[in-house]
C-alpha atoms as a PDB file:
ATOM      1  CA  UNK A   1      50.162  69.645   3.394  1.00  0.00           C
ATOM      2  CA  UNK A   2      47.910  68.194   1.445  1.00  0.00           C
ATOM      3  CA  UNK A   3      45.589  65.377   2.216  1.00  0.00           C
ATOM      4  CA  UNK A   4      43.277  64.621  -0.419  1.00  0.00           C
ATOM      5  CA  UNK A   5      41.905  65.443  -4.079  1.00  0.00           C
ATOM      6  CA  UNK A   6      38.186  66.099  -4.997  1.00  0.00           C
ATOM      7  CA  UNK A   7      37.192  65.049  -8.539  1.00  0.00           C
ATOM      8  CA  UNK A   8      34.741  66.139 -11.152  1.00  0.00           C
ATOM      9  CA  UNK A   9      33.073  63.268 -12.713  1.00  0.00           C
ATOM     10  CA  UNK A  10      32.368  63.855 -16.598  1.00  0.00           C
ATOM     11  CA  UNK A  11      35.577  64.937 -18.403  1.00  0.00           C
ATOM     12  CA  UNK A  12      37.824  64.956 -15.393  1.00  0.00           C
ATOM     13  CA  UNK A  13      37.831  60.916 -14.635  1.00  0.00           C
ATOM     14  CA  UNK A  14      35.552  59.209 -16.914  1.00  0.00           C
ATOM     15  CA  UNK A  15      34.873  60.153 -21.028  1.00  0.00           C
ATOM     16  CA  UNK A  16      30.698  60.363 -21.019  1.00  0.00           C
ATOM     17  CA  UNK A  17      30.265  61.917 -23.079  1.00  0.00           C
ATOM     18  CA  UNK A  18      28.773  59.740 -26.431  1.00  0.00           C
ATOM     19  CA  UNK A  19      26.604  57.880 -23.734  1.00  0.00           C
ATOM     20  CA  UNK A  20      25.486  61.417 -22.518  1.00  0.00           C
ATOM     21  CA  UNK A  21      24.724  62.376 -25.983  1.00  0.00           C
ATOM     22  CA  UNK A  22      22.851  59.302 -27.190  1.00  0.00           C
ATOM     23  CA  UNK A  23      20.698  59.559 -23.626  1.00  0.00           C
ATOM     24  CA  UNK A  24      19.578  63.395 -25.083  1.00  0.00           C
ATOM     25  CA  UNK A  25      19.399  62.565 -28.890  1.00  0.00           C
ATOM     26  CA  UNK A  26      17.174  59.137 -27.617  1.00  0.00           C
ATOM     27  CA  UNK A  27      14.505  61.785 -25.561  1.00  0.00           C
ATOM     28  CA  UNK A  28      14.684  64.614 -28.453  1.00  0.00           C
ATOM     29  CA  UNK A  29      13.977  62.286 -31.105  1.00  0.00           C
ATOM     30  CA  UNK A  30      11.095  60.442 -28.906  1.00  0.00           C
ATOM     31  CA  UNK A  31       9.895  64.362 -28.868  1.00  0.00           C
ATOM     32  CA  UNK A  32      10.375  64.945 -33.128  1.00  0.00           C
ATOM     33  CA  UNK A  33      12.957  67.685 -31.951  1.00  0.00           C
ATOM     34  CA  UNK A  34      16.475  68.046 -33.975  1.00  0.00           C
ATOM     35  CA  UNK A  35      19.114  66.034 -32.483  1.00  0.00           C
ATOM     36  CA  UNK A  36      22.486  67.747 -31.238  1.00  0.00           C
ATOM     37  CA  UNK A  37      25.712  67.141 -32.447  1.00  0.00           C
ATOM     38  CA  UNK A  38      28.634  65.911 -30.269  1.00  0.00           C
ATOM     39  CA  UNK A  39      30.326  68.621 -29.756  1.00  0.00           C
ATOM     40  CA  UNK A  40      26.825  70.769 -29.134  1.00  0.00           C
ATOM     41  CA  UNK A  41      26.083  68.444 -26.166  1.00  0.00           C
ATOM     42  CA  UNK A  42      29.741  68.936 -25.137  1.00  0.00           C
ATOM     43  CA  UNK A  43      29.236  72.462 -24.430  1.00  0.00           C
ATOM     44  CA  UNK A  44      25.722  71.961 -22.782  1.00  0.00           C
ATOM     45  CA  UNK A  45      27.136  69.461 -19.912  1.00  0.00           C
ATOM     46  CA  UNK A  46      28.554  70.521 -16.480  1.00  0.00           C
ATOM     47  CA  UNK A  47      25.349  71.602 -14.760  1.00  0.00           C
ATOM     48  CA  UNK A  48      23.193  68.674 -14.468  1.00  0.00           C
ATOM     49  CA  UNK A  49      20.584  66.639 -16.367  1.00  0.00           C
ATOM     50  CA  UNK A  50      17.962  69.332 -16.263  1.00  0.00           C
ATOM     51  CA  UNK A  51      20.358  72.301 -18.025  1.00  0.00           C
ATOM     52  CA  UNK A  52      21.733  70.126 -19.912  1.00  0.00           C
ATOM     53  CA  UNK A  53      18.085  69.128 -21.038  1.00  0.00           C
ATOM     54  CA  UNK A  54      16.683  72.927 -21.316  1.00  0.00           C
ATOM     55  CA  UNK A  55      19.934  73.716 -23.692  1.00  0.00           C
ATOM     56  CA  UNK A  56      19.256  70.786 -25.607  1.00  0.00           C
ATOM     57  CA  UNK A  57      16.109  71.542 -26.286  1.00  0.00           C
ATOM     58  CA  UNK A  58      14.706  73.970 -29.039  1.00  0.00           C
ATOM     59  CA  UNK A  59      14.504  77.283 -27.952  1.00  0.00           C
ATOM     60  CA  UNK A  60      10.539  78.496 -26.454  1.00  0.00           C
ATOM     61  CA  UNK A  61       9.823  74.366 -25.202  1.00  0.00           C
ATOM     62  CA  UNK A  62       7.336  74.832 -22.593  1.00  0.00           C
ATOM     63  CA  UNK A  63       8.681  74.586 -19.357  1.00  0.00           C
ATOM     64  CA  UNK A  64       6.601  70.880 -19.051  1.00  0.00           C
ATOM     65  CA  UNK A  65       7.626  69.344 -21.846  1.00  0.00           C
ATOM     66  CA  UNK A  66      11.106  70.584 -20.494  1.00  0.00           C
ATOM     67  CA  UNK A  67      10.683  69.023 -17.012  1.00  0.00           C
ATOM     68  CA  UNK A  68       9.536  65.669 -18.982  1.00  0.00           C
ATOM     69  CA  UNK A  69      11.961  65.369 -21.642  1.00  0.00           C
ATOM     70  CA  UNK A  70      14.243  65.875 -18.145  1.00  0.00           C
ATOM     71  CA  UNK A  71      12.363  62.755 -16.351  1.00  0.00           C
ATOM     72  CA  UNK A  72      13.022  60.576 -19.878  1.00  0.00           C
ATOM     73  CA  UNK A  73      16.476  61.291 -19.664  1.00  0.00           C
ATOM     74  CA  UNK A  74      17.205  60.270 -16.239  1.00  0.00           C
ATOM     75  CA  UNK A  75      15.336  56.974 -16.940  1.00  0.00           C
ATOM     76  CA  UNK A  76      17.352  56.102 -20.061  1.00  0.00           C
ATOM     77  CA  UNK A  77      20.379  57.118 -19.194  1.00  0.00           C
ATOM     78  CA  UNK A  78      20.309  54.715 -16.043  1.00  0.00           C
ATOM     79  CA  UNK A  79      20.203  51.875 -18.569  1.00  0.00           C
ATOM     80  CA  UNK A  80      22.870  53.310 -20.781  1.00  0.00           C
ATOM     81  CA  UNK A  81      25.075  55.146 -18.762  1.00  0.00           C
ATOM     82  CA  UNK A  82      27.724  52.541 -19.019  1.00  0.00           C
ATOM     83  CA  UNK A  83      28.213  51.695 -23.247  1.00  0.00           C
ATOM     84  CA  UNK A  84      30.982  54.061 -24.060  1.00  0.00           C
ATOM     85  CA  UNK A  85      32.080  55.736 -21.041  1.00  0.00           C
ATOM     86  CA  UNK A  86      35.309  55.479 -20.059  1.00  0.00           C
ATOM     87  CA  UNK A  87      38.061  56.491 -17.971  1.00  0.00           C
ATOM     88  CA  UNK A  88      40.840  58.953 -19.452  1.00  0.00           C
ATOM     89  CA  UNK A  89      43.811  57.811 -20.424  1.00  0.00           C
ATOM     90  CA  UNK A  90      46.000  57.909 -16.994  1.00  0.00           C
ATOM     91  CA  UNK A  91      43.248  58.456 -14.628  1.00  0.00           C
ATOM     92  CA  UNK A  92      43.115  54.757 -13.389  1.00  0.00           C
ATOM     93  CA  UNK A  93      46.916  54.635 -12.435  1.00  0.00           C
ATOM     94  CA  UNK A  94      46.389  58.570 -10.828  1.00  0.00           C
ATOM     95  CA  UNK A  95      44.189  56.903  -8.495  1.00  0.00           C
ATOM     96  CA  UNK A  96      46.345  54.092  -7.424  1.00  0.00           C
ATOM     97  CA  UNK A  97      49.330  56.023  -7.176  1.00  0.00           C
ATOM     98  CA  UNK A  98      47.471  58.270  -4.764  1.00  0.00           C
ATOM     99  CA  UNK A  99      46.084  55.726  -2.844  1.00  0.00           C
ATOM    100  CA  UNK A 100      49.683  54.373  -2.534  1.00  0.00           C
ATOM    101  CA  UNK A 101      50.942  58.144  -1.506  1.00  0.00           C
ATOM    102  CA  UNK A 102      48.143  57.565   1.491  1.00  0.00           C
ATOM    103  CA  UNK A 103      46.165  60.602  -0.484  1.00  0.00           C
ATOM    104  CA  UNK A 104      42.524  60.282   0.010  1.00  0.00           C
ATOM    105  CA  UNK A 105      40.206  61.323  -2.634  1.00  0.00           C
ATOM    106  CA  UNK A 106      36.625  61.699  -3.523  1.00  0.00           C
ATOM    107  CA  UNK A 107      34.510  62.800  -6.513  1.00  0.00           C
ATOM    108  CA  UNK A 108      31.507  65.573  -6.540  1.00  0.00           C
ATOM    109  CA  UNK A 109      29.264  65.972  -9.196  1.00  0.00           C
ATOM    110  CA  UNK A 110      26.140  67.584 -10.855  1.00  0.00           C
ATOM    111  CA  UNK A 111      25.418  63.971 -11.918  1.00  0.00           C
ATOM    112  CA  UNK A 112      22.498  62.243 -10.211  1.00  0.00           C
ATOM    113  CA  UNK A 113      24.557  60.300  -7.179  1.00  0.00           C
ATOM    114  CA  UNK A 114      23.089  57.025  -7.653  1.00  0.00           C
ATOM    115  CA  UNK A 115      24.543  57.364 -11.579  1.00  0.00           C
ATOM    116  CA  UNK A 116      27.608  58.108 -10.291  1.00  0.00           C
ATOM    117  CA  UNK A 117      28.399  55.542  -7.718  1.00  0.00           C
ATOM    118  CA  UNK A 118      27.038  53.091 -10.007  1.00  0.00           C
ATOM    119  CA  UNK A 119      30.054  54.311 -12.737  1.00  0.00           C
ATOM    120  CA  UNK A 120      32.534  55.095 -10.265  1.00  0.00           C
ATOM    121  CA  UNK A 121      32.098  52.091  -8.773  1.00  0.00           C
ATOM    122  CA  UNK A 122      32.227  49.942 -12.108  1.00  0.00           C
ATOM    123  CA  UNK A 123      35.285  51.706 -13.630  1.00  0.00           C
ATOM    124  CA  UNK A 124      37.500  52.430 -10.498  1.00  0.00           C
ATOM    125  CA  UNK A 125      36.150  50.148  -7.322  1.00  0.00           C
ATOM    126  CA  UNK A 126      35.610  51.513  -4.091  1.00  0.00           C
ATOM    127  CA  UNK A 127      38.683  53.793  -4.583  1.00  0.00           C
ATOM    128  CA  UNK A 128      36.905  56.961  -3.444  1.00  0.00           C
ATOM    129  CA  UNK A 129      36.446  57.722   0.043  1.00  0.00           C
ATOM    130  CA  UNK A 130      33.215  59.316  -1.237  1.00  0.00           C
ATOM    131  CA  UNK A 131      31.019  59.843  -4.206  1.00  0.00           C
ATOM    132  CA  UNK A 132      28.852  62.791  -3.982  1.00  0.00           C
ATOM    133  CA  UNK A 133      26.235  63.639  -6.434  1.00  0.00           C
ATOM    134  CA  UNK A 134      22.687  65.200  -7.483  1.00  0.00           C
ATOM    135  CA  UNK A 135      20.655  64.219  -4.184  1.00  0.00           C
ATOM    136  CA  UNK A 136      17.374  66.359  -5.171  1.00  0.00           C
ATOM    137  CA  UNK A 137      18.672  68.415  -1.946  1.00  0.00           C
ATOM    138  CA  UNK A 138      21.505  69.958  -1.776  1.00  0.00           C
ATOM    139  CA  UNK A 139      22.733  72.874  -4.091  1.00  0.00           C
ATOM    140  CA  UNK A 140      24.838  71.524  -7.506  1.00  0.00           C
ATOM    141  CA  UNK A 141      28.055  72.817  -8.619  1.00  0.00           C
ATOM    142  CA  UNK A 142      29.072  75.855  -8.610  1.00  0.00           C
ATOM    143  CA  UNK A 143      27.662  76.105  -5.356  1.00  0.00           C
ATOM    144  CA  UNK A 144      30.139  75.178  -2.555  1.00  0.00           C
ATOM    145  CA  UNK A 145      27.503  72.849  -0.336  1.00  0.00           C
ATOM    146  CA  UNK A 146      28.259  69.021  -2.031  1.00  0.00           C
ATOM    147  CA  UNK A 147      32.196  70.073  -1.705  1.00  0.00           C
ATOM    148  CA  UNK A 148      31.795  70.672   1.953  1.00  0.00           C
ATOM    149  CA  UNK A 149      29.796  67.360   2.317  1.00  0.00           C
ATOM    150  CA  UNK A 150      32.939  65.685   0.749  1.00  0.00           C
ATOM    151  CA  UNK A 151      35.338  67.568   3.022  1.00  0.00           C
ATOM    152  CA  UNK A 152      33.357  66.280   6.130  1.00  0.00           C
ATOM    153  CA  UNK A 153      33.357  63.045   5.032  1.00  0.00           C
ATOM    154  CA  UNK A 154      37.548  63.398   4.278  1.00  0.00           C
ATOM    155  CA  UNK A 155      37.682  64.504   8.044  1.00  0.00           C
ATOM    156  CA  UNK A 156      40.151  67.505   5.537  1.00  0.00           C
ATOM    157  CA  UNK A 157      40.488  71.289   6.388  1.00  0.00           C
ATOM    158  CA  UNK A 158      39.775  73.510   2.696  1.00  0.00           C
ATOM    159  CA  UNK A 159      43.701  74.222   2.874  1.00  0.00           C
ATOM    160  CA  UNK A 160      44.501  70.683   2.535  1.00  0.00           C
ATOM    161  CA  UNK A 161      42.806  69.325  -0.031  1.00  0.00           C
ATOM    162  CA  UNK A 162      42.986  70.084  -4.051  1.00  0.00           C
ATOM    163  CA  UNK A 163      40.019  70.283  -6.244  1.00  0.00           C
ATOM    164  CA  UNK A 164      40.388  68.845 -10.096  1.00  0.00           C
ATOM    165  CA  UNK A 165      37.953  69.299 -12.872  1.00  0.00           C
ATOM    166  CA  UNK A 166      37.642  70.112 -16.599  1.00  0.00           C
ATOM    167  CA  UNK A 167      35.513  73.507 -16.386  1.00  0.00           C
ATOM    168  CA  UNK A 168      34.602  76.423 -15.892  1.00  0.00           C
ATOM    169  CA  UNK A 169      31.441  75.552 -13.094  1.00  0.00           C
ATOM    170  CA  UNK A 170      34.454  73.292 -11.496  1.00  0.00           C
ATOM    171  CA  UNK A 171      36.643  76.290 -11.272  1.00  0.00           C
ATOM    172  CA  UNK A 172      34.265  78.515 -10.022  1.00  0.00           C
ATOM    173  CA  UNK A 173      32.761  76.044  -7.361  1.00  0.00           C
ATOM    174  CA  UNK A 174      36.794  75.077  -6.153  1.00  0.00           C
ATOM    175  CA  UNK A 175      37.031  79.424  -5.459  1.00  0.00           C
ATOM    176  CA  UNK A 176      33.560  79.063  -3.938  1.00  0.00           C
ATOM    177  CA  UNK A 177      34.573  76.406  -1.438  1.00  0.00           C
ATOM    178  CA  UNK A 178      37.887  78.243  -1.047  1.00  0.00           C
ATOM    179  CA  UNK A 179      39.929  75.437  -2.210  1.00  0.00           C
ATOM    180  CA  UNK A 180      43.230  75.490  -4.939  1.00  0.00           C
ATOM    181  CA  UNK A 181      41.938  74.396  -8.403  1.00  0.00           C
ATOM    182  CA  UNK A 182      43.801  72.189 -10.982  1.00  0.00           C
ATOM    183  CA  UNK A 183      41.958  72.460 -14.401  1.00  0.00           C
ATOM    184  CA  UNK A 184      42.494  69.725 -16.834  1.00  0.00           C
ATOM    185  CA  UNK A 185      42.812  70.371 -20.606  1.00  0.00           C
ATOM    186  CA  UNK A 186      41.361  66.700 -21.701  1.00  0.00           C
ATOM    187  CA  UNK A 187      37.952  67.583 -20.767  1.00  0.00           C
ATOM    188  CA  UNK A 188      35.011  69.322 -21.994  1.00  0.00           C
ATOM    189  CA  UNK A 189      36.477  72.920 -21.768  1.00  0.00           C
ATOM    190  CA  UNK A 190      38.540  74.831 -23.447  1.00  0.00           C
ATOM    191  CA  UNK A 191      41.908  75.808 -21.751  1.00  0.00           C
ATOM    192  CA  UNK A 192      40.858  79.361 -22.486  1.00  0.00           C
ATOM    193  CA  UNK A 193      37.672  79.054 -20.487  1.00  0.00           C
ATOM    194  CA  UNK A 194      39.624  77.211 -17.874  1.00  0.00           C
ATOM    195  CA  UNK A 195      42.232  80.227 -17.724  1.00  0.00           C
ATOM    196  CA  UNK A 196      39.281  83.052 -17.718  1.00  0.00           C
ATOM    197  CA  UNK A 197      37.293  81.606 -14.941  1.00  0.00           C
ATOM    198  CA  UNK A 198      40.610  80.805 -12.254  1.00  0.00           C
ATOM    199  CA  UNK A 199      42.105  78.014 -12.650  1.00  0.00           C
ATOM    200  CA  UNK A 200      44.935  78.140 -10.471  1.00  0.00           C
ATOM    201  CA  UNK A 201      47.110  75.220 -12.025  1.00  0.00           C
ATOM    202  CA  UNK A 202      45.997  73.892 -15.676  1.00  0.00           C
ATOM    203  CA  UNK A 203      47.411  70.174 -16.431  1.00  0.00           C
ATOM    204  CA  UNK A 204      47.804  68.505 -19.767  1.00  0.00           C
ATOM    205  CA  UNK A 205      47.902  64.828 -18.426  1.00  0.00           C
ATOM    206  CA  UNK A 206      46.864  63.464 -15.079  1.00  0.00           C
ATOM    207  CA  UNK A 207      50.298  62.305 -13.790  1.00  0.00           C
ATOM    208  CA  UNK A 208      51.287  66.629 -13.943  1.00  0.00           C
ATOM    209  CA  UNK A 209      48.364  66.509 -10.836  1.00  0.00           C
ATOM    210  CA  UNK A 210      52.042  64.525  -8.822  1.00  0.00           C
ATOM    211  CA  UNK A 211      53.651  67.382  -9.734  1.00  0.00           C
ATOM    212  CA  UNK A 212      51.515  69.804  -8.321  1.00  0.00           C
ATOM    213  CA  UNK A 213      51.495  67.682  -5.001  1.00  0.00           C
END
Protein backbone atom coordinates (compact mmCIF):
# COMPACT_ATOMS: atom_id res chain seq x y z
CA UNK A 1 0.00 0.00 0.00
CA UNK A 2 1.17 3.06 -0.53
CA UNK A 3 1.72 5.82 1.91
CA UNK A 4 3.29 8.73 0.50
CA UNK A 5 4.84 10.53 -2.70
CA UNK A 6 8.36 12.18 -2.88
CA UNK A 7 8.63 15.15 -5.27
CA UNK A 8 11.26 16.73 -7.42
CA UNK A 9 11.20 20.39 -7.15
CA UNK A 10 12.06 22.18 -10.61
CA UNK A 11 9.83 20.81 -13.42
CA UNK A 12 7.95 18.30 -11.36
CA UNK A 13 5.88 20.93 -8.97
CA UNK A 14 6.94 24.35 -9.67
CA UNK A 15 7.95 25.98 -13.49
CA UNK A 16 11.64 27.71 -12.56
CA UNK A 17 12.79 27.76 -14.91
CA UNK A 18 12.91 31.70 -16.54
CA UNK A 19 13.85 32.74 -12.87
CA UNK A 20 16.64 30.02 -13.05
CA UNK A 21 17.74 31.35 -16.29
CA UNK A 22 17.76 35.08 -15.57
CA UNK A 23 19.78 34.11 -12.06
CA UNK A 24 22.69 32.47 -14.70
CA UNK A 25 22.37 35.04 -17.61
CA UNK A 26 22.54 37.97 -14.50
CA UNK A 27 26.22 36.20 -13.19
CA UNK A 28 27.48 35.43 -16.96
CA UNK A 29 26.86 38.79 -18.10
CA UNK A 30 28.41 40.38 -14.70
CA UNK A 31 31.45 37.99 -16.05
CA UNK A 32 31.29 39.43 -20.13
CA UNK A 33 30.49 35.65 -20.90
CA UNK A 34 27.63 34.79 -23.67
CA UNK A 35 24.35 34.36 -22.16
CA UNK A 36 22.35 30.95 -22.62
CA UNK A 37 19.25 30.53 -24.20
CA UNK A 38 16.14 29.06 -22.49
CA UNK A 39 16.09 26.02 -23.61
CA UNK A 40 20.20 25.70 -23.14
CA UNK A 41 19.68 26.31 -19.38
CA UNK A 42 16.81 23.78 -19.58
CA UNK A 43 19.06 21.04 -20.35
CA UNK A 44 21.84 22.19 -17.85
CA UNK A 45 19.38 22.00 -14.62
CA UNK A 46 18.75 18.88 -12.43
CA UNK A 47 22.08 18.68 -10.62
CA UNK A 48 22.43 21.69 -8.59
CA UNK A 49 23.60 25.32 -8.74
CA UNK A 50 27.23 24.45 -9.16
CA UNK A 51 26.68 22.02 -12.55
CA UNK A 52 24.36 23.95 -13.60
CA UNK A 53 26.96 26.89 -13.26
CA UNK A 54 30.11 24.83 -14.79
CA UNK A 55 27.70 23.95 -17.99
CA UNK A 56 26.75 27.37 -18.24
CA UNK A 57 29.83 28.57 -18.39
CA UNK A 58 32.25 28.75 -21.48
CA UNK A 59 34.13 25.84 -21.90
CA UNK A 60 38.18 25.99 -20.16
CA UNK A 61 36.69 28.77 -17.12
CA UNK A 62 39.10 28.27 -14.45
CA UNK A 63 37.86 26.25 -11.85
CA UNK A 64 37.75 29.80 -9.50
CA UNK A 65 36.04 31.85 -11.52
CA UNK A 66 33.71 28.69 -11.72
CA UNK A 67 33.32 28.33 -7.92
CA UNK A 68 32.56 32.32 -7.92
CA UNK A 69 30.29 32.75 -10.70
CA UNK A 70 28.63 29.63 -8.42
CA UNK A 71 28.67 31.92 -5.07
CA UNK A 72 26.94 34.97 -7.37
CA UNK A 73 24.34 32.78 -8.32
CA UNK A 74 23.24 31.52 -5.08
CA UNK A 75 23.14 35.16 -3.83
CA UNK A 76 20.93 36.44 -6.66
CA UNK A 77 18.86 33.89 -7.08
CA UNK A 78 17.73 34.16 -3.29
CA UNK A 79 16.33 37.56 -4.25
CA UNK A 80 14.75 36.38 -7.43
CA UNK A 81 13.82 33.02 -7.00
CA UNK A 82 10.21 33.89 -6.75
CA UNK A 83 9.30 36.38 -10.19
CA UNK A 84 8.13 33.77 -12.58
CA UNK A 85 8.08 30.54 -10.93
CA UNK A 86 5.19 28.79 -10.75
CA UNK A 87 3.37 25.76 -10.04
CA UNK A 88 2.23 23.40 -13.05
CA UNK A 89 -0.92 23.39 -14.13
CA UNK A 90 -2.70 20.64 -11.72
CA UNK A 91 -0.03 20.31 -9.23
CA UNK A 92 -1.79 22.52 -6.53
CA UNK A 93 -5.11 20.42 -6.57
CA UNK A 94 -2.62 16.94 -6.73
CA UNK A 95 -1.55 18.03 -3.45
CA UNK A 96 -4.83 18.62 -1.84
CA UNK A 97 -6.40 15.71 -3.17
CA UNK A 98 -3.62 13.69 -1.58
CA UNK A 99 -3.71 15.27 1.51
CA UNK A 100 -7.49 14.50 1.49
CA UNK A 101 -6.63 10.62 0.47
CA UNK A 102 -4.48 10.84 4.00
CA UNK A 103 -1.25 10.44 1.46
CA UNK A 104 1.71 12.08 2.91
CA UNK A 105 4.20 13.66 0.73
CA UNK A 106 7.46 15.43 0.66
CA UNK A 107 9.80 17.04 -1.90
CA UNK A 108 13.80 16.34 -2.38
CA UNK A 109 15.90 18.37 -4.32
CA UNK A 110 19.39 19.39 -5.69
CA UNK A 111 18.14 22.93 -4.90
CA UNK A 112 19.78 24.70 -1.96
CA UNK A 113 17.06 23.72 1.01
CA UNK A 114 16.63 27.06 2.35
CA UNK A 115 15.51 28.08 -1.56
CA UNK A 116 13.27 25.51 -1.50
CA UNK A 117 11.31 25.79 1.64
CA UNK A 118 11.19 29.36 1.03
CA UNK A 119 9.20 28.43 -2.60
CA UNK A 120 7.50 25.51 -1.39
CA UNK A 121 6.35 27.21 1.30
CA UNK A 122 5.10 30.39 -0.71
CA UNK A 123 3.36 28.45 -3.54
CA UNK A 124 1.87 25.37 -1.66
CA UNK A 125 1.90 26.11 2.41
CA UNK A 126 3.10 23.75 4.77
CA UNK A 127 1.63 20.91 2.62
CA UNK A 128 4.79 18.79 2.69
CA UNK A 129 5.62 16.72 5.51
CA UNK A 130 9.19 17.62 4.50
CA UNK A 131 11.31 19.68 2.22
CA UNK A 132 14.69 18.36 1.68
CA UNK A 133 17.34 20.11 -0.18
CA UNK A 134 21.17 21.07 -0.90
CA UNK A 135 22.45 21.10 2.89
CA UNK A 136 26.35 21.47 1.91
CA UNK A 137 26.34 17.77 3.52
CA UNK A 138 24.70 15.26 2.32
CA UNK A 139 25.11 13.67 -1.24
CA UNK A 140 22.57 15.40 -4.15
CA UNK A 141 20.45 13.53 -6.45
CA UNK A 142 21.14 10.81 -7.99
CA UNK A 143 22.52 9.66 -4.92
CA UNK A 144 19.95 7.85 -2.69
CA UNK A 145 21.05 9.69 0.88
CA UNK A 146 18.41 13.03 0.86
CA UNK A 147 15.58 10.31 -0.26
CA UNK A 148 16.28 8.24 2.76
CA UNK A 149 16.30 11.43 4.98
CA UNK A 150 12.72 12.03 3.57
CA UNK A 151 11.66 8.43 4.16
CA UNK A 152 12.74 8.75 7.90
CA UNK A 153 11.06 11.70 8.33
CA UNK A 154 7.64 9.91 6.50
CA UNK A 155 8.14 7.18 9.28
CA UNK A 156 7.52 5.06 5.21
CA UNK A 157 9.19 1.67 4.25
CA UNK A 158 10.89 2.16 0.26
CA UNK A 159 7.89 -0.23 -0.84
CA UNK A 160 5.38 2.21 0.18
CA UNK A 161 6.11 5.25 -1.06
CA UNK A 162 6.29 6.58 -4.93
CA UNK A 163 8.91 8.85 -6.20
CA UNK A 164 7.81 11.65 -9.03
CA UNK A 165 10.10 13.77 -11.05
CA UNK A 166 10.74 15.14 -14.57
CA UNK A 167 14.31 13.47 -15.32
CA UNK A 168 16.59 11.47 -15.91
CA UNK A 169 18.89 12.17 -12.34
CA UNK A 170 15.17 11.70 -10.71
CA UNK A 171 14.83 8.37 -12.33
CA UNK A 172 18.03 7.18 -11.62
CA UNK A 173 18.08 8.39 -7.88
CA UNK A 174 14.14 6.69 -7.39
CA UNK A 175 16.17 3.01 -8.70
CA UNK A 176 18.99 4.10 -6.38
CA UNK A 177 16.79 4.39 -3.32
CA UNK A 178 14.89 1.33 -4.57
CA UNK A 179 11.68 3.07 -4.87
CA UNK A 180 8.84 2.88 -8.07
CA UNK A 181 9.35 5.98 -10.31
CA UNK A 182 6.58 8.05 -12.06
CA UNK A 183 8.26 10.36 -14.71
CA UNK A 184 6.37 13.35 -15.78
CA UNK A 185 6.38 14.58 -19.42
CA UNK A 186 5.73 18.51 -18.45
CA UNK A 187 9.12 18.93 -17.19
CA UNK A 188 12.52 19.57 -18.29
CA UNK A 189 13.11 16.12 -19.99
CA UNK A 190 12.30 14.59 -22.77
CA UNK A 191 9.93 11.51 -22.53
CA UNK A 192 12.64 9.70 -24.43
CA UNK A 193 15.24 10.38 -21.79
CA UNK A 194 12.66 9.59 -19.20
CA UNK A 195 11.97 6.09 -20.99
CA UNK A 196 15.95 5.32 -21.48
CA UNK A 197 16.95 5.93 -17.96
CA UNK A 198 13.72 3.70 -16.08
CA UNK A 199 11.01 5.30 -15.59
CA UNK A 200 8.67 2.86 -14.44
CA UNK A 201 5.28 4.81 -15.07
CA UNK A 202 5.51 8.10 -17.41
CA UNK A 203 2.38 10.60 -16.82
CA UNK A 204 1.15 13.30 -19.11
CA UNK A 205 -0.80 15.34 -16.39
CA UNK A 206 -0.57 15.17 -12.64
CA UNK A 207 -4.10 13.85 -11.85
CA UNK A 208 -2.73 10.26 -14.08
CA UNK A 209 -0.24 10.14 -10.61
CA UNK A 210 -4.39 8.97 -8.90
CA UNK A 211 -4.32 6.56 -11.31
CA UNK A 212 -1.23 5.03 -10.60
CA UNK A 213 -2.26 4.99 -6.79
Amino acid sequence: MIKAIIFDLDGTLLDTLHDLADSVNHVLTNHNMKNRTVDEIRSFIGNGVPTLIARSVPAGTEENTIAECVREMAEYYKDHADIKTKPYNGISELLETLKNKGIRTAVVTNKVENAAEILCNNKFGNIFDCVIGDNGKDRLKPHPDNVFRALDTLGCDKNEVLYVGDSDVDMITAQNAGLISIGVTWGFRDVEILRNAGADYIVNNPFEILNIL
